[in-house]
PDB file of N, CA and C in Angstrom:
ATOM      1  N   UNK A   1     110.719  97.828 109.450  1.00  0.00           N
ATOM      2  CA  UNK A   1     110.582  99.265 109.377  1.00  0.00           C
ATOM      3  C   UNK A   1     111.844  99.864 108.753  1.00  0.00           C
ATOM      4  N   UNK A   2     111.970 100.786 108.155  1.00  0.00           N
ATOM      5  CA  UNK A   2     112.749 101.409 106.997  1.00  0.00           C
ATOM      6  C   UNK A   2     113.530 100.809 106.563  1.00  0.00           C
ATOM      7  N   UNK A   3     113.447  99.237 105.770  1.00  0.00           N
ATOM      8  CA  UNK A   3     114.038  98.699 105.209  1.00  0.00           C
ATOM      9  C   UNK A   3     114.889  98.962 103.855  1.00  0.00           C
ATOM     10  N   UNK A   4     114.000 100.293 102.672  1.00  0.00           N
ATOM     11  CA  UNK A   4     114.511 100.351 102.274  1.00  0.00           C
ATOM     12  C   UNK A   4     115.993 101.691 102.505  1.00  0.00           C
ATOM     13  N   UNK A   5     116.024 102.124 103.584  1.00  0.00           N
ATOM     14  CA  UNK A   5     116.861 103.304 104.293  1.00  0.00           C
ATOM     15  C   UNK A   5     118.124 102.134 105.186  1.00  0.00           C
ATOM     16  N   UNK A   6     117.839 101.440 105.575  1.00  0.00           N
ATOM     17  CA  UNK A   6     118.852 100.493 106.102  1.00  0.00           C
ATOM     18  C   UNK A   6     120.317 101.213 106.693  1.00  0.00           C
ATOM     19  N   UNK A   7     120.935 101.450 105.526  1.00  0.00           N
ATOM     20  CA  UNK A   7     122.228 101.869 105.792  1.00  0.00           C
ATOM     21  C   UNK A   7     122.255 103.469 106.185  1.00  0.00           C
ATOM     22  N   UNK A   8     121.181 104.312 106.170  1.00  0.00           N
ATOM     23  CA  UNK A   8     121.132 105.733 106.220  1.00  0.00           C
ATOM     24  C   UNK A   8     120.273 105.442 108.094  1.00  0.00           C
ATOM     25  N   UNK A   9     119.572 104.606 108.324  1.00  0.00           N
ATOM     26  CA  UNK A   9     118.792 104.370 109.867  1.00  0.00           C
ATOM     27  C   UNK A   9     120.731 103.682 110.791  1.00  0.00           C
ATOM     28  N   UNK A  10     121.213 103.085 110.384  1.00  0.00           N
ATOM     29  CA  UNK A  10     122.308 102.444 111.358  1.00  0.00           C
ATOM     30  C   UNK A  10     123.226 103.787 110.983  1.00  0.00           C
ATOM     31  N   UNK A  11     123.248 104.493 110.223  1.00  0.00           N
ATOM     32  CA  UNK A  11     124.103 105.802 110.610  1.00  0.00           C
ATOM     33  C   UNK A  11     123.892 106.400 111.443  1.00  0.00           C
ATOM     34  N   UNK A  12     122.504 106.439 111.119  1.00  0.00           N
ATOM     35  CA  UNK A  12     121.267 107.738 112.006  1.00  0.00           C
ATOM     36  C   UNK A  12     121.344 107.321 113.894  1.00  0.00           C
ATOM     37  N   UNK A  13     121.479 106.001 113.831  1.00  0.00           N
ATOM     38  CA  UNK A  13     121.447 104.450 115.050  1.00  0.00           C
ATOM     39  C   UNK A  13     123.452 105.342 116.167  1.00  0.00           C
ATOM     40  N   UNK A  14     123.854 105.177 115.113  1.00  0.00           N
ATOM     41  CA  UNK A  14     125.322 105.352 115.639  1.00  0.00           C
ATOM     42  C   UNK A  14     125.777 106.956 115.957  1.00  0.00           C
ATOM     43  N   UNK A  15     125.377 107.459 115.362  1.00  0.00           N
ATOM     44  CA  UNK A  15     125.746 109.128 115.532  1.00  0.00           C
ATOM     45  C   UNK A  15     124.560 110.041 115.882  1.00  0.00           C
ATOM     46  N   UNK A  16     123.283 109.883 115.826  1.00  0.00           N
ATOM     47  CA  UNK A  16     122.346 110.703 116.220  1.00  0.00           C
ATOM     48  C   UNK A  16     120.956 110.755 117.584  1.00  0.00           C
ATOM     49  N   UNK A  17     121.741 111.094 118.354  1.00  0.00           N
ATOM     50  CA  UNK A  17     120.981 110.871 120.042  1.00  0.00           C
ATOM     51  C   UNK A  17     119.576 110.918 119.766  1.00  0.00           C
ATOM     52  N   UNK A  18     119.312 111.652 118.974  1.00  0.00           N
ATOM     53  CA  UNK A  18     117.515 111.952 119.326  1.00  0.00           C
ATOM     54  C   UNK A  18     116.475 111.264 118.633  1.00  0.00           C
ATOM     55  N   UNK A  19     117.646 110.505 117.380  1.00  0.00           N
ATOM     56  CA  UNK A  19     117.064 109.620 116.337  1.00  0.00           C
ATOM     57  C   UNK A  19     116.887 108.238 116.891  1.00  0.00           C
ATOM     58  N   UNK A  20     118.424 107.860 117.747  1.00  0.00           N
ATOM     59  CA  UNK A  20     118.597 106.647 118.333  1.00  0.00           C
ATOM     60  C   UNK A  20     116.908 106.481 119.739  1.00  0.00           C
ATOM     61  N   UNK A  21     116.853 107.546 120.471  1.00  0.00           N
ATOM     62  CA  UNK A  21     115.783 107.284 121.350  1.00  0.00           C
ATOM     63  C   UNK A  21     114.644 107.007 120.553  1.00  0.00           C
ATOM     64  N   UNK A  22     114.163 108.055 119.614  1.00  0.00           N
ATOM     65  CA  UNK A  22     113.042 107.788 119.071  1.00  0.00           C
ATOM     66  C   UNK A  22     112.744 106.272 118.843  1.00  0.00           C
ATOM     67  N   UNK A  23     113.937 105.800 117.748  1.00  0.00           N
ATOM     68  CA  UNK A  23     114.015 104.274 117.474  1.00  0.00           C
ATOM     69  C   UNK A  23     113.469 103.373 118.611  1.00  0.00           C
ATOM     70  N   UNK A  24     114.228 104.105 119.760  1.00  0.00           N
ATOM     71  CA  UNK A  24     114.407 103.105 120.779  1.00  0.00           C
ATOM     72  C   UNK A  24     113.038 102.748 121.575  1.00  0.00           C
ATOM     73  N   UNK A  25     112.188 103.799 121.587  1.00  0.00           N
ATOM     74  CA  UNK A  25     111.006 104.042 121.913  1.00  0.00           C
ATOM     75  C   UNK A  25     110.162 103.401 121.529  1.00  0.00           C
ATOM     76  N   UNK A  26     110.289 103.694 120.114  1.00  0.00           N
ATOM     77  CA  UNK A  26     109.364 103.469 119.405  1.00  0.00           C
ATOM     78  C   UNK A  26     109.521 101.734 118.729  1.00  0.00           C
ATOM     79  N   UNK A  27     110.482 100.999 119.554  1.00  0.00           N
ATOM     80  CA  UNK A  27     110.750  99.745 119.258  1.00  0.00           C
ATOM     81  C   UNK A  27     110.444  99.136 120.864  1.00  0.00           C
ATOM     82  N   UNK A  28     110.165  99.655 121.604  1.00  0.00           N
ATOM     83  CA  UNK A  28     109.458  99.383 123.103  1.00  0.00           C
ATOM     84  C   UNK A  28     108.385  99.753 122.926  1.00  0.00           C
ATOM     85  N   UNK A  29     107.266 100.533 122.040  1.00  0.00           N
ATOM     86  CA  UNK A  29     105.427 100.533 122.191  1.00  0.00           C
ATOM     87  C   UNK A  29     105.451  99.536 121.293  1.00  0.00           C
ATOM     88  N   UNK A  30     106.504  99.261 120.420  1.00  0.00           N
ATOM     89  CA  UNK A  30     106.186  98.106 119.001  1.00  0.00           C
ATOM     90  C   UNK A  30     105.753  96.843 120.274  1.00  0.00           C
ATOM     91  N   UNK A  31     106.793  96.269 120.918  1.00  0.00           N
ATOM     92  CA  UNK A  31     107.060  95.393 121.542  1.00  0.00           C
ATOM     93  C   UNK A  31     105.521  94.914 122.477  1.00  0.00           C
ATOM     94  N   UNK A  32     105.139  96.147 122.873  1.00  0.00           N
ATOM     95  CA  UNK A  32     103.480  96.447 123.901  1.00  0.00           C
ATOM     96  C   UNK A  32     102.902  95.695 123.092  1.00  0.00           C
ATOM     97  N   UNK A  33     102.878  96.278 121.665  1.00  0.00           N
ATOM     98  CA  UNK A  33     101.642  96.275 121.137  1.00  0.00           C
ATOM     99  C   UNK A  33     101.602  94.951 120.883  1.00  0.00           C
ATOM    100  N   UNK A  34     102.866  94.193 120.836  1.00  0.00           N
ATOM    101  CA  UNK A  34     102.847  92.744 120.159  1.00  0.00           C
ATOM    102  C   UNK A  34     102.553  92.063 121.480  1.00  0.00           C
ATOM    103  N   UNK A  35     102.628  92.392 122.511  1.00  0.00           N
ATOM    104  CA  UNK A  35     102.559  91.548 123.741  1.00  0.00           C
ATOM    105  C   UNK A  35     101.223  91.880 124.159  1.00  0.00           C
ATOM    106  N   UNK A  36     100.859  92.820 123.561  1.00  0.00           N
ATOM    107  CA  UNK A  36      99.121  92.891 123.900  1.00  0.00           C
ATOM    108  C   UNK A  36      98.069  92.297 122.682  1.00  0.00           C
ATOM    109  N   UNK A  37      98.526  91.724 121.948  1.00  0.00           N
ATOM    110  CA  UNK A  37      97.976  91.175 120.686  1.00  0.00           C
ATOM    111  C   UNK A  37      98.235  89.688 121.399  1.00  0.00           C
ATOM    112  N   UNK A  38      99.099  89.760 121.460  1.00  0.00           N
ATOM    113  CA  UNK A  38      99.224  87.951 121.674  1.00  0.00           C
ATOM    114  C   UNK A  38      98.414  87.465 122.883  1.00  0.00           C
ATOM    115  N   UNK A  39      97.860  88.365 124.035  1.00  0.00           N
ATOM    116  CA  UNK A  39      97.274  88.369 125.298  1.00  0.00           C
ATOM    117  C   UNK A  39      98.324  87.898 126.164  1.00  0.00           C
ATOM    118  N   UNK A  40      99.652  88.650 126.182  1.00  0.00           N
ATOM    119  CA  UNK A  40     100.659  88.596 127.321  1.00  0.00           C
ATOM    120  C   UNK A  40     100.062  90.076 127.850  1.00  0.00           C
ATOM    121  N   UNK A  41      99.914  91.081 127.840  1.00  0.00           N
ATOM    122  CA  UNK A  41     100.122  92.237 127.878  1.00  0.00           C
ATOM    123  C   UNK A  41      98.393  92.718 128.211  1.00  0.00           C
ATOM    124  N   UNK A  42      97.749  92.818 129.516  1.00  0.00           N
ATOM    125  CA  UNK A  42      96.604  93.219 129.867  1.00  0.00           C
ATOM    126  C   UNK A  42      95.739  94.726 129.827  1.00  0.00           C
ATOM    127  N   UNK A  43      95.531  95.341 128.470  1.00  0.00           N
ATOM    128  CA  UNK A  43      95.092  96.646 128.034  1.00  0.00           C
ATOM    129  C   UNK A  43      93.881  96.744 127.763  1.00  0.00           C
ATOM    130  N   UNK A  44      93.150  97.931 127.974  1.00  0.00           N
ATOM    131  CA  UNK A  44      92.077  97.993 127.150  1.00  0.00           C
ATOM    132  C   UNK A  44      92.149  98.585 125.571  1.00  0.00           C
ATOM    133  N   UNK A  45      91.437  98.361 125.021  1.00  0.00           N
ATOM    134  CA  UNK A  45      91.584  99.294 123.405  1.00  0.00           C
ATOM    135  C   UNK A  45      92.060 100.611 123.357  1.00  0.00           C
ATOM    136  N   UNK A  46      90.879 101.510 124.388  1.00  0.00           N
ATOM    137  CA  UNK A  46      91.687 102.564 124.465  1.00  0.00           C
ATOM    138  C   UNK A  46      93.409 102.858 124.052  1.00  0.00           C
ATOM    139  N   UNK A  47      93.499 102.262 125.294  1.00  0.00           N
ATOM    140  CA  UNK A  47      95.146 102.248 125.753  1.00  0.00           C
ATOM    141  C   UNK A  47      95.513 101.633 124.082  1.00  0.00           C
ATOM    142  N   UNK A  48      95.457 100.799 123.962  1.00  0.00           N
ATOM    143  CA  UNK A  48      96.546 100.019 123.021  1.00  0.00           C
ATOM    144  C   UNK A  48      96.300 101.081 121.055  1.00  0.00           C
ATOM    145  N   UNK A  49      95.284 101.531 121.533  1.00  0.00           N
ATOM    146  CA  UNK A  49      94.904 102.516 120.111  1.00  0.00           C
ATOM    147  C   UNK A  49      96.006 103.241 120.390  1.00  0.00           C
ATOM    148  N   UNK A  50      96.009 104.429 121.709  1.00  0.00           N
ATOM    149  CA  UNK A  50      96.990 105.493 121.874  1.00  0.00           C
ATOM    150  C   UNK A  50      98.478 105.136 121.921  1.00  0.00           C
ATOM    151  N   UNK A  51      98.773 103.799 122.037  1.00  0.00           N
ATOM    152  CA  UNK A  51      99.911 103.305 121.853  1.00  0.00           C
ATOM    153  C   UNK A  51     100.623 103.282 120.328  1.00  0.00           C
ATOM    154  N   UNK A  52      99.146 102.866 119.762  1.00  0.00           N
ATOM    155  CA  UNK A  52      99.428 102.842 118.406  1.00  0.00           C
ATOM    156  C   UNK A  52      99.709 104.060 117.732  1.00  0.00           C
ATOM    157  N   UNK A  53      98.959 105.264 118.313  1.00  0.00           N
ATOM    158  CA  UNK A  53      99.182 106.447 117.721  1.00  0.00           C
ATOM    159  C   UNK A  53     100.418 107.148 118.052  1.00  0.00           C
ATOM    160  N   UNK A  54     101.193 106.715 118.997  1.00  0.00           N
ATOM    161  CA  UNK A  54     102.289 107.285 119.712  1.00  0.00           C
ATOM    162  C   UNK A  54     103.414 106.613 118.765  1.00  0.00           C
ATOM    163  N   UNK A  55     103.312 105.438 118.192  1.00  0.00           N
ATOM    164  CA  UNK A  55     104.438 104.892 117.897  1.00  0.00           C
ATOM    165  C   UNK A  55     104.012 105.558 116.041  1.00  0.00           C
ATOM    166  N   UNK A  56     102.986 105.707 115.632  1.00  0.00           N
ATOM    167  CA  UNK A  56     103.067 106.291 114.504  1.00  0.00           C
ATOM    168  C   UNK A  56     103.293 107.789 114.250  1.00  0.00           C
ATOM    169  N   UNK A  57     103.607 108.395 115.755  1.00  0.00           N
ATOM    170  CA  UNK A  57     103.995 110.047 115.886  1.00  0.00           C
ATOM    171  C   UNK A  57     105.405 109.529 115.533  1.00  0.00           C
ATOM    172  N   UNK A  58     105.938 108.522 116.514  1.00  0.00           N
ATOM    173  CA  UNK A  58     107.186 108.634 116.568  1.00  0.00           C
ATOM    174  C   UNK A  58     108.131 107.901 115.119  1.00  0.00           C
ATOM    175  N   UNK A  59     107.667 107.091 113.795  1.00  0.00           N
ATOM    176  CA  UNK A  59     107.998 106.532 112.954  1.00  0.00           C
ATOM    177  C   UNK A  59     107.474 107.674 112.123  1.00  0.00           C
ATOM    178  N   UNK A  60     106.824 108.562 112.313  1.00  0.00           N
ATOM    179  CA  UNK A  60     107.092 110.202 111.450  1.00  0.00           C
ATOM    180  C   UNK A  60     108.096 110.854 111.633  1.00  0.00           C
ATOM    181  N   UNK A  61     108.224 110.970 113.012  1.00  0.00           N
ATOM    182  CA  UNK A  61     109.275 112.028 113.723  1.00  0.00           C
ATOM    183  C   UNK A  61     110.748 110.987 112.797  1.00  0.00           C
ATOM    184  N   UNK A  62     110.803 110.019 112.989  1.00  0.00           N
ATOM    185  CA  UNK A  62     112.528 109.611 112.350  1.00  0.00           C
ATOM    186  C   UNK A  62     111.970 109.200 110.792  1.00  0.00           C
ATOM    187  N   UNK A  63     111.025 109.515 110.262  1.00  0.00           N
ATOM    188  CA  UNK A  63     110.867 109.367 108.935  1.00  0.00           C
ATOM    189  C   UNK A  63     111.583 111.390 108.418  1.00  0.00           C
ATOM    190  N   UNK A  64     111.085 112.069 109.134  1.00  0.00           N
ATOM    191  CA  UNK A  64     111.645 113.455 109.058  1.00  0.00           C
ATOM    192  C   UNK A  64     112.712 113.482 108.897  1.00  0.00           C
ATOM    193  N   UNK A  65     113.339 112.713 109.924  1.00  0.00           N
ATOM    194  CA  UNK A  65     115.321 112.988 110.161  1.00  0.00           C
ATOM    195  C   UNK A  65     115.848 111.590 109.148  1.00  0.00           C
ATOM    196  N   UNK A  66     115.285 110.753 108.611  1.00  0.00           N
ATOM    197  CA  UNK A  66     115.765 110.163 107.630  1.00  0.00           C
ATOM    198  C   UNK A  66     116.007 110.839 106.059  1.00  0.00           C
ATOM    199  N   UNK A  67     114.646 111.589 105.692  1.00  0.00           N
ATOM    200  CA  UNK A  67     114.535 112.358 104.641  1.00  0.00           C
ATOM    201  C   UNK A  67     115.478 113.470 104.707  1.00  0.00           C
ATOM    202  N   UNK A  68     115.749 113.859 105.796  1.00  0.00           N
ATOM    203  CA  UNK A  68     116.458 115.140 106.061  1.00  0.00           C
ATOM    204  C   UNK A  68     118.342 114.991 105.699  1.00  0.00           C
ATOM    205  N   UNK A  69     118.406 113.772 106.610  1.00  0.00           N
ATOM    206  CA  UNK A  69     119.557 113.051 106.133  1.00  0.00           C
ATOM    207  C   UNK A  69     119.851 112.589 104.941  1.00  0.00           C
ATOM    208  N   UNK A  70     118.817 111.956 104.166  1.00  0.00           N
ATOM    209  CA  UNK A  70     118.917 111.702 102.315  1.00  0.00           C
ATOM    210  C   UNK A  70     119.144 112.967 101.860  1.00  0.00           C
ATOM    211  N   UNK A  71     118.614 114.249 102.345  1.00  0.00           N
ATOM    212  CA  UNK A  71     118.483 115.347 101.295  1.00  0.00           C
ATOM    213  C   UNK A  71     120.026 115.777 101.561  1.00  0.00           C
ATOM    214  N   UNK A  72     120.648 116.045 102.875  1.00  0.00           N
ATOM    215  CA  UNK A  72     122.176 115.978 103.169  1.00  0.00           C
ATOM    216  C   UNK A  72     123.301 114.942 102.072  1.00  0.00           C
ATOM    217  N   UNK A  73     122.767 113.935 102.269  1.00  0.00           N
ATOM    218  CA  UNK A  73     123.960 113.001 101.719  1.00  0.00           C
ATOM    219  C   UNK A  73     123.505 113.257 100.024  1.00  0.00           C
ATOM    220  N   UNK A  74     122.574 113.589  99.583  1.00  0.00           N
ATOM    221  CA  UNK A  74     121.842 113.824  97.736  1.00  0.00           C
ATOM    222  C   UNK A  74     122.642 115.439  97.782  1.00  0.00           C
ATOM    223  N   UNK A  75     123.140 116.231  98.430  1.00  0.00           N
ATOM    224  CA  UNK A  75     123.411 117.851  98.168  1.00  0.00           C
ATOM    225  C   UNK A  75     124.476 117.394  98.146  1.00  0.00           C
ATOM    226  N   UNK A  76     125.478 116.722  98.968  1.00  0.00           N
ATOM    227  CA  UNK A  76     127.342 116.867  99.130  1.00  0.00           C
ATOM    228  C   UNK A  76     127.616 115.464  98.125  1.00  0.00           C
ATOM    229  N   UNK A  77     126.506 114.824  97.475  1.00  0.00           N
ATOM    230  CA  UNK A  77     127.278 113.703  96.529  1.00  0.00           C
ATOM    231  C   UNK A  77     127.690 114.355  95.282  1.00  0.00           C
TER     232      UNK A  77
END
């Protein structure tokens, strides 16, 4: 996930609280979803759909503050 942002996400990682949770979050429903794929993790579809949709709210929400941050560091270069 934002591989090509790399060095602009470990900025975002080190200095920005609300960016770092999101990440953080949203790298704990990743984790569900893989442990409910593999059949560690006991869900119904339901559940594991809304999981899915939660973690694609939240890889918008820091796709926002990534772009937001490019448009910062593209104005003061």
């Amino acid at each position: 996930m934002f591989e090509s942002d790399h060095s602009v996400v470990q900025r975002l990682l080190d200095s920005n609280d609300e960016f770092r949770r999101l990440y953080e979050k949203h790298s704990e429903l990743n984790s569900r979803v893989d442990q409910a794929n593999a059949g560690l993790l006991v869900m119904d579809d339901t559940e594991l759909e809304n999981i899915k949709k939660q973690k694609l709210h939240l890889r918008d929400q820091m796709y926002r503050i990534i772009h937001s941050q490019r448009s910062v560091a593209t104005s003061t270069a």
